[in-house]
Protein backbone atom coordinates (compact mmCIF):
# COMPACT_ATOMS: atom_id res chain seq x y z
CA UNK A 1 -176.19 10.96 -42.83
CA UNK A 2 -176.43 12.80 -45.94
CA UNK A 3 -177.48 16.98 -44.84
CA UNK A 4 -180.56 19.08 -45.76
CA UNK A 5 -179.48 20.90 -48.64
CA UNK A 6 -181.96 22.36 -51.35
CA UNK A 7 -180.92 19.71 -53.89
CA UNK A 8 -181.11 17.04 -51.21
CA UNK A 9 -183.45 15.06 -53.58
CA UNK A 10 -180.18 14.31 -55.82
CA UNK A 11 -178.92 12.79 -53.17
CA UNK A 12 -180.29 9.60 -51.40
CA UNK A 13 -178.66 7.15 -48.59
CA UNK A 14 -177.90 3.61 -49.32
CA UNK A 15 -176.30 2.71 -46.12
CA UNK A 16 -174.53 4.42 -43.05
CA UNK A 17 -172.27 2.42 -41.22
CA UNK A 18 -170.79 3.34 -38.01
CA UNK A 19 -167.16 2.01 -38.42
CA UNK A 20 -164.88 1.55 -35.32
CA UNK A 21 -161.57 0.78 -34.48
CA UNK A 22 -161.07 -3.45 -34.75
CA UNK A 23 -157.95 -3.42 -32.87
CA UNK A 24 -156.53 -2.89 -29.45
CA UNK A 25 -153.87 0.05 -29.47
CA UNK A 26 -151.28 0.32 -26.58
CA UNK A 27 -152.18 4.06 -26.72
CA UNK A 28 -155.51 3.85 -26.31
CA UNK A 29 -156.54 6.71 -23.47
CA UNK A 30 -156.41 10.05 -24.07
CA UNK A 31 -154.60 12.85 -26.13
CA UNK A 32 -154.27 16.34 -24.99
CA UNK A 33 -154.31 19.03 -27.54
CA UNK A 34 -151.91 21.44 -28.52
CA UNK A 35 -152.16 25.41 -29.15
CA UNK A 36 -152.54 24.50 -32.74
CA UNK A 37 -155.25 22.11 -31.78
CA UNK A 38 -157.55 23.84 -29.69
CA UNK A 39 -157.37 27.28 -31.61
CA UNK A 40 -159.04 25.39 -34.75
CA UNK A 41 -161.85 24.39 -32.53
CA UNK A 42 -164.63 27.22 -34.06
CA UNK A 43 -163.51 25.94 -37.61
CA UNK A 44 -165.43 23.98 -40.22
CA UNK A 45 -164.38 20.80 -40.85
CA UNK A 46 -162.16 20.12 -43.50
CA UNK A 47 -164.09 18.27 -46.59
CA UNK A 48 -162.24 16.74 -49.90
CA UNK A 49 -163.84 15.05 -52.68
CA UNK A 50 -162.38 13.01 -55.22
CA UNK A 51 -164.42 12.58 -58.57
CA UNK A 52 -163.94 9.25 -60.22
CA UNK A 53 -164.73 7.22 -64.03
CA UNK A 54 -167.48 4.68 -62.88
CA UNK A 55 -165.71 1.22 -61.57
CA UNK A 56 -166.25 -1.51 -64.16
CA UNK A 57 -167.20 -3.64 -60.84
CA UNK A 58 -169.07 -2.40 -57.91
CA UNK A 59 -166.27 -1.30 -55.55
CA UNK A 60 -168.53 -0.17 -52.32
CA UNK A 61 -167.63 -3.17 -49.87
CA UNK A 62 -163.71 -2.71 -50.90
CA UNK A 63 -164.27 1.24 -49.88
CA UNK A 64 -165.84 0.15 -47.03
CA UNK A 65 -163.96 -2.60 -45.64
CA UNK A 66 -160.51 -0.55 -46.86
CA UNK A 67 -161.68 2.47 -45.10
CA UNK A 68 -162.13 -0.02 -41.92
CA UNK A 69 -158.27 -1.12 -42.19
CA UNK A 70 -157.34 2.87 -42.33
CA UNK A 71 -158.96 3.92 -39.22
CA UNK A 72 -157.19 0.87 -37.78
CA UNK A 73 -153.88 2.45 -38.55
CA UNK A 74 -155.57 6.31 -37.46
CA UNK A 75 -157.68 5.06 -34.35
CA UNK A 76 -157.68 8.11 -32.39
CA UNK A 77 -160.08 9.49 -35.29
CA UNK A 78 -162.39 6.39 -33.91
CA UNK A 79 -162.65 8.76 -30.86
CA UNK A 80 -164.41 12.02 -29.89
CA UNK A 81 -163.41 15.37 -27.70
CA UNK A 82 -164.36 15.73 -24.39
CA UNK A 83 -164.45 18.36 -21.76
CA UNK A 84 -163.43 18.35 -18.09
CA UNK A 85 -164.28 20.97 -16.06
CA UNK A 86 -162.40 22.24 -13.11
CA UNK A 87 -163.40 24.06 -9.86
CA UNK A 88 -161.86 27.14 -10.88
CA UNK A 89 -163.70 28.01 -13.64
CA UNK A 90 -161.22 26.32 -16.06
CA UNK A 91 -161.49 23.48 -18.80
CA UNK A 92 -159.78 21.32 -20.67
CA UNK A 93 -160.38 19.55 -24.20
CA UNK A 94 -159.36 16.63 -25.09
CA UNK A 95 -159.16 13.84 -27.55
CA UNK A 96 -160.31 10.16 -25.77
CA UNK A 97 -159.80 7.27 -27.64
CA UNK A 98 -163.31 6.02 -27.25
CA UNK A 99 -163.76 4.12 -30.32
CA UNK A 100 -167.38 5.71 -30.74
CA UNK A 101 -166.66 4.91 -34.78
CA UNK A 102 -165.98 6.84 -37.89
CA UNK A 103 -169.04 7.43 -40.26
CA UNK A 104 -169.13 5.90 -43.50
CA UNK A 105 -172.34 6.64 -45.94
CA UNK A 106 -172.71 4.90 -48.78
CA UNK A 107 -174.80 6.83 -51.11
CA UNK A 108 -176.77 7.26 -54.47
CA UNK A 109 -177.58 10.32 -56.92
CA UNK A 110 -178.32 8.59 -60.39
CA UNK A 111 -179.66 11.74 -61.70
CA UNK A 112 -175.83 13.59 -61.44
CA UNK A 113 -172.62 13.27 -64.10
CA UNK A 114 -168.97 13.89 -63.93
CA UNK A 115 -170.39 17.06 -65.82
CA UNK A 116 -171.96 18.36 -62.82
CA UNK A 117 -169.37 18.31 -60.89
CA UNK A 118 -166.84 20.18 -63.58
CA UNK A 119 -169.44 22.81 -65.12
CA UNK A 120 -169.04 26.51 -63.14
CA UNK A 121 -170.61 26.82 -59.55
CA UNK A 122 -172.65 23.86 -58.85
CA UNK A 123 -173.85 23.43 -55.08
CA UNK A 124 -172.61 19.88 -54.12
CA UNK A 125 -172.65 20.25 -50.42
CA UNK A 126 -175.30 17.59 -49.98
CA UNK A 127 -172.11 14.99 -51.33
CA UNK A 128 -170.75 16.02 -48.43
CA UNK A 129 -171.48 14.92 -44.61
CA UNK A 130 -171.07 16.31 -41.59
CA UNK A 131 -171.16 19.96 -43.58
CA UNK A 132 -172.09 22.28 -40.87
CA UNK A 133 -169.94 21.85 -38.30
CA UNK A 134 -167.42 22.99 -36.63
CA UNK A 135 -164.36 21.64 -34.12
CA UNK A 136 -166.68 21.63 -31.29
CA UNK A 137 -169.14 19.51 -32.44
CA UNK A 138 -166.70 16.57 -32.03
CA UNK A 139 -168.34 16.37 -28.86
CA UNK A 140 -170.96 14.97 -29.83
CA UNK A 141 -170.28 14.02 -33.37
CA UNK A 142 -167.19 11.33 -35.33
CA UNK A 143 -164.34 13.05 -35.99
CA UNK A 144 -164.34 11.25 -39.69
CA UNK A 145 -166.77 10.68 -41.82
CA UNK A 146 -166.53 9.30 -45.39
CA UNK A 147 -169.33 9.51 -48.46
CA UNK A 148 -169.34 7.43 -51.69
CA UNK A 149 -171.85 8.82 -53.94
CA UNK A 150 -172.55 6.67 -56.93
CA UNK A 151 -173.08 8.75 -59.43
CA UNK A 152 -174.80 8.29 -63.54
CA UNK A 153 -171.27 7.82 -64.94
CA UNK A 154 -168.87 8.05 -62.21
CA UNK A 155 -167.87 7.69 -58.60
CA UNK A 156 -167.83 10.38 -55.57
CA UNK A 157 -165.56 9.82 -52.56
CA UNK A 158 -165.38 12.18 -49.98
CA UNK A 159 -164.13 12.39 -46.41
CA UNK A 160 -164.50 15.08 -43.76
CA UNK A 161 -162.03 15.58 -41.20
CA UNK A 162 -162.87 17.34 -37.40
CA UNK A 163 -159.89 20.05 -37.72
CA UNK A 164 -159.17 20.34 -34.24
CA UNK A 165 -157.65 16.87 -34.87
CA UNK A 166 -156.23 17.01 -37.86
CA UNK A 167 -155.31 19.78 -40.80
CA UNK A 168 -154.50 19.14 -44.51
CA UNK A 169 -151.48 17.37 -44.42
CA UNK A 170 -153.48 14.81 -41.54
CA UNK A 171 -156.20 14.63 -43.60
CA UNK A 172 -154.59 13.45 -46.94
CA UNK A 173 -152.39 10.89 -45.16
CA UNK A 174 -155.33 9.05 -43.97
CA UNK A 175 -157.12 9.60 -47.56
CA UNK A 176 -153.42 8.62 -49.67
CA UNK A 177 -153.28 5.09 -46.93
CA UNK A 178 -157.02 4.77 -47.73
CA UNK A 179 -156.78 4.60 -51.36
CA UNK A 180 -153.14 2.40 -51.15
CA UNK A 181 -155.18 0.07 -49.17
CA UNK A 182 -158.21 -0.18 -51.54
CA UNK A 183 -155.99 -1.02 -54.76
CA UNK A 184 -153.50 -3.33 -52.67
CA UNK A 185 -154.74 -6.74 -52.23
CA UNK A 186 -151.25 -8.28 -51.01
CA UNK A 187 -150.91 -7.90 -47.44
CA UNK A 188 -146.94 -7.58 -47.73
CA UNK A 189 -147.59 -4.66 -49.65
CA UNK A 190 -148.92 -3.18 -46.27
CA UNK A 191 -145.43 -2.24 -45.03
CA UNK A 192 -144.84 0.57 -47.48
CA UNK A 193 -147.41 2.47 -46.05
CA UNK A 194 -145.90 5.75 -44.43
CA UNK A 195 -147.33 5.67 -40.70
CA UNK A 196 -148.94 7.94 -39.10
CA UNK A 197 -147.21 9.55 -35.36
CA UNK A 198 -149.86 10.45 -32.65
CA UNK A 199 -146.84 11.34 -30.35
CA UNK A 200 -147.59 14.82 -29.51
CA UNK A 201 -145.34 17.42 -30.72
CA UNK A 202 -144.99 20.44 -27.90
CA UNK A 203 -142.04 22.58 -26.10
CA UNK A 204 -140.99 21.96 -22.80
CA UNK A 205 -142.00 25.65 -21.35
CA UNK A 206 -146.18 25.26 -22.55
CA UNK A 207 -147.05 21.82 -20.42
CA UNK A 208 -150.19 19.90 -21.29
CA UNK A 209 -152.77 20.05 -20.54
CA UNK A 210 -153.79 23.57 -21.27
CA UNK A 211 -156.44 24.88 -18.88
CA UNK A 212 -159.17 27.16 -21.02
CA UNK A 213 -161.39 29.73 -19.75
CA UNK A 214 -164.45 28.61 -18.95
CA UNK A 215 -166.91 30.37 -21.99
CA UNK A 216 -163.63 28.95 -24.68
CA UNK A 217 -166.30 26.53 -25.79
CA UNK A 218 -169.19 29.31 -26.34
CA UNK A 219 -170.25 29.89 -29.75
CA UNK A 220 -170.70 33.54 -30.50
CA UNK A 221 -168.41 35.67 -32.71
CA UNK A 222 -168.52 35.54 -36.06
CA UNK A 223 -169.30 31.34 -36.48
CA UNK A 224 -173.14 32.30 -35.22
CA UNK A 225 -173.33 36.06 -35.52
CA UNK A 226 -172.35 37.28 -38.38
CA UNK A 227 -175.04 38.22 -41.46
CA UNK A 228 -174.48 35.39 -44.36
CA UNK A 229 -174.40 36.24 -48.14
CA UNK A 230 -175.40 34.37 -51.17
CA UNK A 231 -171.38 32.89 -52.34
CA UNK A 232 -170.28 31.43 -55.76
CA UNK A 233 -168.30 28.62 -56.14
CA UNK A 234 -166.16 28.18 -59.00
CA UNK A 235 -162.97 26.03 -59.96
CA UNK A 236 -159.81 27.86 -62.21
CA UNK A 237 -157.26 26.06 -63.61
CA UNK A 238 -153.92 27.46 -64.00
CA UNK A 239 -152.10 25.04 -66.80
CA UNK A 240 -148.29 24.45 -66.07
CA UNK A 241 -147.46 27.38 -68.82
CA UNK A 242 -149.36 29.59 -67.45
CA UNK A 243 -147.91 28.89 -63.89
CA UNK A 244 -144.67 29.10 -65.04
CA UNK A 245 -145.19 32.58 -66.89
CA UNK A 246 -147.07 33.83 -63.45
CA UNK A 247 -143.57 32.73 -61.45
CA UNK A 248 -141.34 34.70 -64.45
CA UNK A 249 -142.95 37.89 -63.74
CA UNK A 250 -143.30 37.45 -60.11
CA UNK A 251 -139.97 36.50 -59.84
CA UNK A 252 -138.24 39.51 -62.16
CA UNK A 253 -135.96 40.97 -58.76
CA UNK A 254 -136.18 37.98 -55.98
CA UNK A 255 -136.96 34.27 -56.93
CA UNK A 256 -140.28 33.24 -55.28
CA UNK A 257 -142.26 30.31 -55.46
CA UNK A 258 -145.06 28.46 -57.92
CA UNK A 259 -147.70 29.19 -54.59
CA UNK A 260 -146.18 32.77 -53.74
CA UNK A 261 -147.02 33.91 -57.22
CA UNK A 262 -150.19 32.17 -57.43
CA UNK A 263 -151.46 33.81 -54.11
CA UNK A 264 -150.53 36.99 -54.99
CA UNK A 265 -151.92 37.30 -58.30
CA UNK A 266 -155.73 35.96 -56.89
CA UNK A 267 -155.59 38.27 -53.70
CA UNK A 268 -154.99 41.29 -56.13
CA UNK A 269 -157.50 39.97 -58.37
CA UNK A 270 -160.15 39.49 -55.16
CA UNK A 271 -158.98 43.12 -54.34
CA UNK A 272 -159.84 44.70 -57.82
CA UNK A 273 -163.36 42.88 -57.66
CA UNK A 274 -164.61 43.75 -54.51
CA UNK A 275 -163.84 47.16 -55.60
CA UNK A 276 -162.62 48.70 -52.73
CA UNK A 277 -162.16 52.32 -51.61
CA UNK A 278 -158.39 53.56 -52.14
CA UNK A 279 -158.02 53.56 -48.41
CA UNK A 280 -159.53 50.73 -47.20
CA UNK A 281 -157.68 47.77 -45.61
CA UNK A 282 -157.45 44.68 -47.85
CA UNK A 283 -155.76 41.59 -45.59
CA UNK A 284 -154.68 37.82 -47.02
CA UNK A 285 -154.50 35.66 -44.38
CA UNK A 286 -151.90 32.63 -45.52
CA UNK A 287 -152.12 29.23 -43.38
CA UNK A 288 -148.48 28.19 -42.97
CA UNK A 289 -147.53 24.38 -42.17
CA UNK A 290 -144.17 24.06 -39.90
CA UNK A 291 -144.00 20.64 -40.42
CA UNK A 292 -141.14 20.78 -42.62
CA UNK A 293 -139.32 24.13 -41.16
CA UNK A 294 -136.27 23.57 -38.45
CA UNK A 295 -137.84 23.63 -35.21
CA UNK A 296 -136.40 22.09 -32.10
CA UNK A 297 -137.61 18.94 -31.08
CA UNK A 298 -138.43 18.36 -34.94
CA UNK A 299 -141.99 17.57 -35.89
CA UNK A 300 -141.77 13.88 -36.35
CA UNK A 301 -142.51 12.36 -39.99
CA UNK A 302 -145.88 11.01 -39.89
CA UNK A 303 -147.57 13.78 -37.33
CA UNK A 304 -151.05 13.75 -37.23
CA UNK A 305 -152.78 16.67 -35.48
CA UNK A 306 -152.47 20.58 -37.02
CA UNK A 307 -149.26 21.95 -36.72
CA UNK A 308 -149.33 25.51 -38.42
CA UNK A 309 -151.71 28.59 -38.54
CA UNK A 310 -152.63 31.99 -39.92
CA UNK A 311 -150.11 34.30 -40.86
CA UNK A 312 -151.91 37.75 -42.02
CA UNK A 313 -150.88 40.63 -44.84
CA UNK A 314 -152.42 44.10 -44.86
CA UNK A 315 -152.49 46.47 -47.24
CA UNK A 316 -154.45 49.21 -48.83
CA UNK A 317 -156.40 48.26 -51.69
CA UNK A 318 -154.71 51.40 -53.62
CA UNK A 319 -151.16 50.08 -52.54
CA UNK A 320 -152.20 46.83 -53.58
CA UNK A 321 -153.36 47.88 -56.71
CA UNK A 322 -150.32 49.79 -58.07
CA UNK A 323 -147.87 47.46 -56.57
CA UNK A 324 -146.34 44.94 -59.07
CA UNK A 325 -146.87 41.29 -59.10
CA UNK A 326 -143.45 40.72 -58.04
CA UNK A 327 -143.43 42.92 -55.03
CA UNK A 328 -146.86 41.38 -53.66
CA UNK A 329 -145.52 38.21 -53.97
CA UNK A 330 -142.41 39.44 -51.90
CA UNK A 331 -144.85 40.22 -49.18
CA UNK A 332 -146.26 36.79 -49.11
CA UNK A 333 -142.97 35.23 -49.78
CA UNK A 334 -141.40 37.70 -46.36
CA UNK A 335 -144.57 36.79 -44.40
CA UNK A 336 -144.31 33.31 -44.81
CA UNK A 337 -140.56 32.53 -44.63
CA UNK A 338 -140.91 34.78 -41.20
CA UNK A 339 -141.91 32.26 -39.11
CA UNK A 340 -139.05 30.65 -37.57
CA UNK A 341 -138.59 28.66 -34.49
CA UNK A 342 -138.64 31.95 -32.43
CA UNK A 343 -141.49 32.59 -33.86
CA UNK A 344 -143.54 29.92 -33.70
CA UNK A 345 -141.88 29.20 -29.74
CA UNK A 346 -143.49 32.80 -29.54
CA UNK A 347 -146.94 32.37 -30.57
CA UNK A 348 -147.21 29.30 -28.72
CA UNK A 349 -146.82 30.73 -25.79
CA UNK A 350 -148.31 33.47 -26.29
CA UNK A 351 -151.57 31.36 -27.38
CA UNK A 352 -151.04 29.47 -24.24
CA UNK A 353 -151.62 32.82 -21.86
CA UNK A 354 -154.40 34.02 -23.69
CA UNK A 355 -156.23 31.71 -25.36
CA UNK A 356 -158.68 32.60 -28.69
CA UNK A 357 -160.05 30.06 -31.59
CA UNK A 358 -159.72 30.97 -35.36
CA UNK A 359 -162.80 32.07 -36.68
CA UNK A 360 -163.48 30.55 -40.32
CA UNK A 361 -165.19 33.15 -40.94
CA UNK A 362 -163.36 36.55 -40.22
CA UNK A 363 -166.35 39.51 -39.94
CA UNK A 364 -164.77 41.83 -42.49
CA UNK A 365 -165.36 41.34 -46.25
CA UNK A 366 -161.86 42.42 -47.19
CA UNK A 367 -160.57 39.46 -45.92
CA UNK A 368 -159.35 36.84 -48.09
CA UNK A 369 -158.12 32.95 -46.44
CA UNK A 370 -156.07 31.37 -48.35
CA UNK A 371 -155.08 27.53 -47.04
CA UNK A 372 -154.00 24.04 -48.30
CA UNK A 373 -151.36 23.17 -50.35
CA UNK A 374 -149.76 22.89 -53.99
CA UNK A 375 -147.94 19.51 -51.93
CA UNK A 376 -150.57 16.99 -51.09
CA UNK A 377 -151.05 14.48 -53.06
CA UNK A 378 -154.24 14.66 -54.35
CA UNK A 379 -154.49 13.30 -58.28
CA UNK A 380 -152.04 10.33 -57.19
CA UNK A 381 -155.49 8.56 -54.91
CA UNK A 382 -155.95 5.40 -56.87
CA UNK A 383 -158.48 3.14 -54.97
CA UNK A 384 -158.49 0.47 -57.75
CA UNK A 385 -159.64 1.61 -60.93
CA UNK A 386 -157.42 4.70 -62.10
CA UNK A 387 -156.72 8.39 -60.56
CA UNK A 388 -159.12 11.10 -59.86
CA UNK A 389 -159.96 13.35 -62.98
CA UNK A 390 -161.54 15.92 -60.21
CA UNK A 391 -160.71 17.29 -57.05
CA UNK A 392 -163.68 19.42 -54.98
CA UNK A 393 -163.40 21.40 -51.86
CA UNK A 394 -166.46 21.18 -49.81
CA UNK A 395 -168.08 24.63 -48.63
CA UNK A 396 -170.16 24.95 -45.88
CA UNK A 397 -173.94 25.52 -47.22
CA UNK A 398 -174.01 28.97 -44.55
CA UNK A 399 -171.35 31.52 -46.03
CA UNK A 400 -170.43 34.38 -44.83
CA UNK A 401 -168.66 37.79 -46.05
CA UNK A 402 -165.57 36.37 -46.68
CA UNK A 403 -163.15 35.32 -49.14
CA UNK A 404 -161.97 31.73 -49.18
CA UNK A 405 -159.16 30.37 -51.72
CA UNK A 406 -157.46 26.85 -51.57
CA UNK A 407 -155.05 25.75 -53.72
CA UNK A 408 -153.58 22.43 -54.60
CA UNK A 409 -151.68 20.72 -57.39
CA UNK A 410 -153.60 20.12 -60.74
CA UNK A 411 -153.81 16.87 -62.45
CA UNK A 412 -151.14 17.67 -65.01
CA UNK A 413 -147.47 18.46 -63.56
CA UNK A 414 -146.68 21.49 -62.66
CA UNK A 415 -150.54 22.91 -62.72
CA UNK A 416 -152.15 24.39 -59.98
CA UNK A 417 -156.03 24.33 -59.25
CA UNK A 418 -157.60 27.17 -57.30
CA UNK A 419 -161.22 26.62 -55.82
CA UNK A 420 -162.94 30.02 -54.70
CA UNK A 421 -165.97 30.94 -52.74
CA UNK A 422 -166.63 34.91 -53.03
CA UNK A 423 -170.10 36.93 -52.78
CA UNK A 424 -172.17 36.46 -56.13
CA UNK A 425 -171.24 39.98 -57.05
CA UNK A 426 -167.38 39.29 -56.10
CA UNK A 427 -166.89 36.41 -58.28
CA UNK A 428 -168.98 37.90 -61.17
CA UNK A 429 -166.59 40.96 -60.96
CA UNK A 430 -163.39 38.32 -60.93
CA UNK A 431 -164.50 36.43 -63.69
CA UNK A 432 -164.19 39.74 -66.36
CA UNK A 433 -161.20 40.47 -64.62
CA UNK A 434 -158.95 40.18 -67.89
CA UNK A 435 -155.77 40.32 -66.00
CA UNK A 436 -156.57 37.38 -63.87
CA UNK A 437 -158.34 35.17 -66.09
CA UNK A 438 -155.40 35.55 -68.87
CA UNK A 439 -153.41 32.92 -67.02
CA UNK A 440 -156.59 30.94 -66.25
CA UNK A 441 -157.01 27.66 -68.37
């Protein structure tokens, strides 16, 4: 179903399909979820969009029955959480394989461009579905959804992903296998798609499943309490030049990376425009994948479920301020590269004897989250007729205080995208910040 939203008239459903699961998996049951898992549960779910060129032909029941071969290959997505209680005022949450279906909504908003989605701040949260929610509503809501908008002069695709399930790298193997399956016709081609592995990836000292206090699944804190704020949207656009000048000057003593630089340069930015006292706190939190870092068993190739979490940087906004860009970008760089196997062995189970959920919304407003990836593949989704020439995040309609950055690759190599949501004042504040925006474009 497409959500309220204040443009909602834009918007208007064709069809909604409830798509299951056509085959009968040997796995079929129940999957217990990790640490990583169950502390995303208070989360929004993770939305992508994909803007398209119009299709010369209409390309709806290829999306559709394409989308239907996917969740073949991801079935446990077919499924939804459930919660057994336990006498001693204990739970646990799991994922059954109850092939209650995957949404798909086919949609229509004749009345939008490409230019809508590309010009500064528009609210598209009504291309979105399932918006609102968070990891708990898997309950009582699919795990996956996916909306194609049809839009004036182009095409909309985009899928939301329960991220208690799944995080980025999950959720863009299911959308790259999508799209391979929607411009591959020959069914030998089939076999160079990179499967996905539901084996569960764990250590031997946490066992499974994790009992959970009895109020884990309550809903105060900051996901229902805290005051909300009128938030901008807007897209920047680092070119490959730019990036590369950004990385020379952050890199002057100690070599760091294209997404090291980047991060640091926004969070000072976000730090000058909120216009902070000297001494106030000013904290990036970084979400760090350990999929490819040398842990013992290995994560396998393939894993689908979240494997990875916050890792957070304080400062004081004056420190921040007069430090260079080289020597924030050590701090990320040190922060990140921190998290070894003892490390993550550590957290988990430390998570395990206590355990709390991420809030996606942290209360403070000196906070900013920074998450995704400059590694997904995102302009290489071809369903059929060309590559993306957009890429949207989808924000929640209720913000908060926060800041929220994610950054991914741009269409040309070696570019980087960033897409922020800051308080109208924040981003107003960003957006003459000459420093920042010199690199921008």
């Amino acid at each position: 179903m497409v959500m309220d939203s204040p443009n909602k008239n834009r918007v208007s459903t064709v069809s909604n399909h409830t798509v299951k699961s056509s085959q009968n998996h040997p796995t079929a049951g129940r999957r217990h979820l990790t640490p990583f898992d169950l502390a995303s549960m208070k989360i929004k779910y993770i939305h992508y969009g994909l803007l398209y060129k119009k299709p010369i032909a209409s390309s709806i029941s290829n999306l559709l029955s394409s989308f239907s071969k996917t969740l073949d290959l991801f079935h446990p997505l077919s499924g939804r959480l459930v919660t057994t209680n336990h006498d001693d005022n204990t739970i646990f949450i799991s994922l059954d394989f109850t092939n209650e279906g995957a949404e798909f909504i086919h949609a229509s908003a004749p009345s939008v461009s490409i230019h809508d989605f590309t010009s500064d701040g528009p609210d598209i949260s009504d291309f979105f579905s399932l918006i609102d929610l968070i990891g708990l509503d898997g309950i009582d809501h699919p795990l996956l959804a996916a909306q194609v908008t049809e839009l004036a002069d182009g095409l909309f695709i985009a899928c939301a992903f329960n991220h208690a399930v799944a995080d980025g790298a999950s959720a863009w193997h299911f959308i790259n296998t999508w799209s391979f399956y929607s411009r591959c016709t020959n069914n030998e081609n089939a076999l160079l798609v990179s499967l996905p592995d539901f084996e569960l990836w764990f250590i031997d000292s946490c066992p499974l499943p994790i009992r959970l206090p009895i109020n884990f699944t309550d809903r105060s804190g900051p996901v229902s309490d805290v005051s909300t704020y009128a938030v901008e949207n807007r897209i920047f656009y680092f070119s490959a030049e730019h990036v590369a000048s950004l990385k020379a000057r952050a890199s002057e003593r100690v070599q760091v990376s294209t997404l090291q630089a980047v991060l640091a340069h926004a969070w000072k930015a976000i730090t000058r425009a909120r216009k902070l006292k000297p001494e106030d706190s000013t904290i990036l939190i970084v979400i760090v994948g350990y999929r490819t870092r040398k842990l013992n068993p290995a994560v396998p190739e393939g894993y689908f479920g979240n494997i990875g979490n916050g890792v957070g940087i304080r400062e004081t906004a004056k420190e921040l301020k007069e430090e260079s860009l080289g020597k924030t970008a050590m701090r990320v760089k040190k922060a990140i590269s921190g998290r070894g196997e003892e490390e993550v062995y550590k957290w988990v189970r430390a998570w395990s004897e206590n355990p709390v959920t991420h809030e996606g919304d942290p209360e403070t407003g000196n906070v900013v989250l920074m998450g995704e990836s400059n590694r997904f593949d995102i302009y290489g989704n071809d369903f059929g007729w060309g590559k993306p020439i957009g890429f949207r995040y989808g924000w929640p309609k209720r913000k908060v205080n926060s800041g929220f950055v994610k950054i991914v690759t741009g269409k040309e190599e070696g570019s980087v995208e960033l897409d922020v949501a800051l308080r109208e004042g924040v981003m107003r504040a960003l957006l003459e910040d000459e420093e920042f925006m010199a690199v921008v474009g």
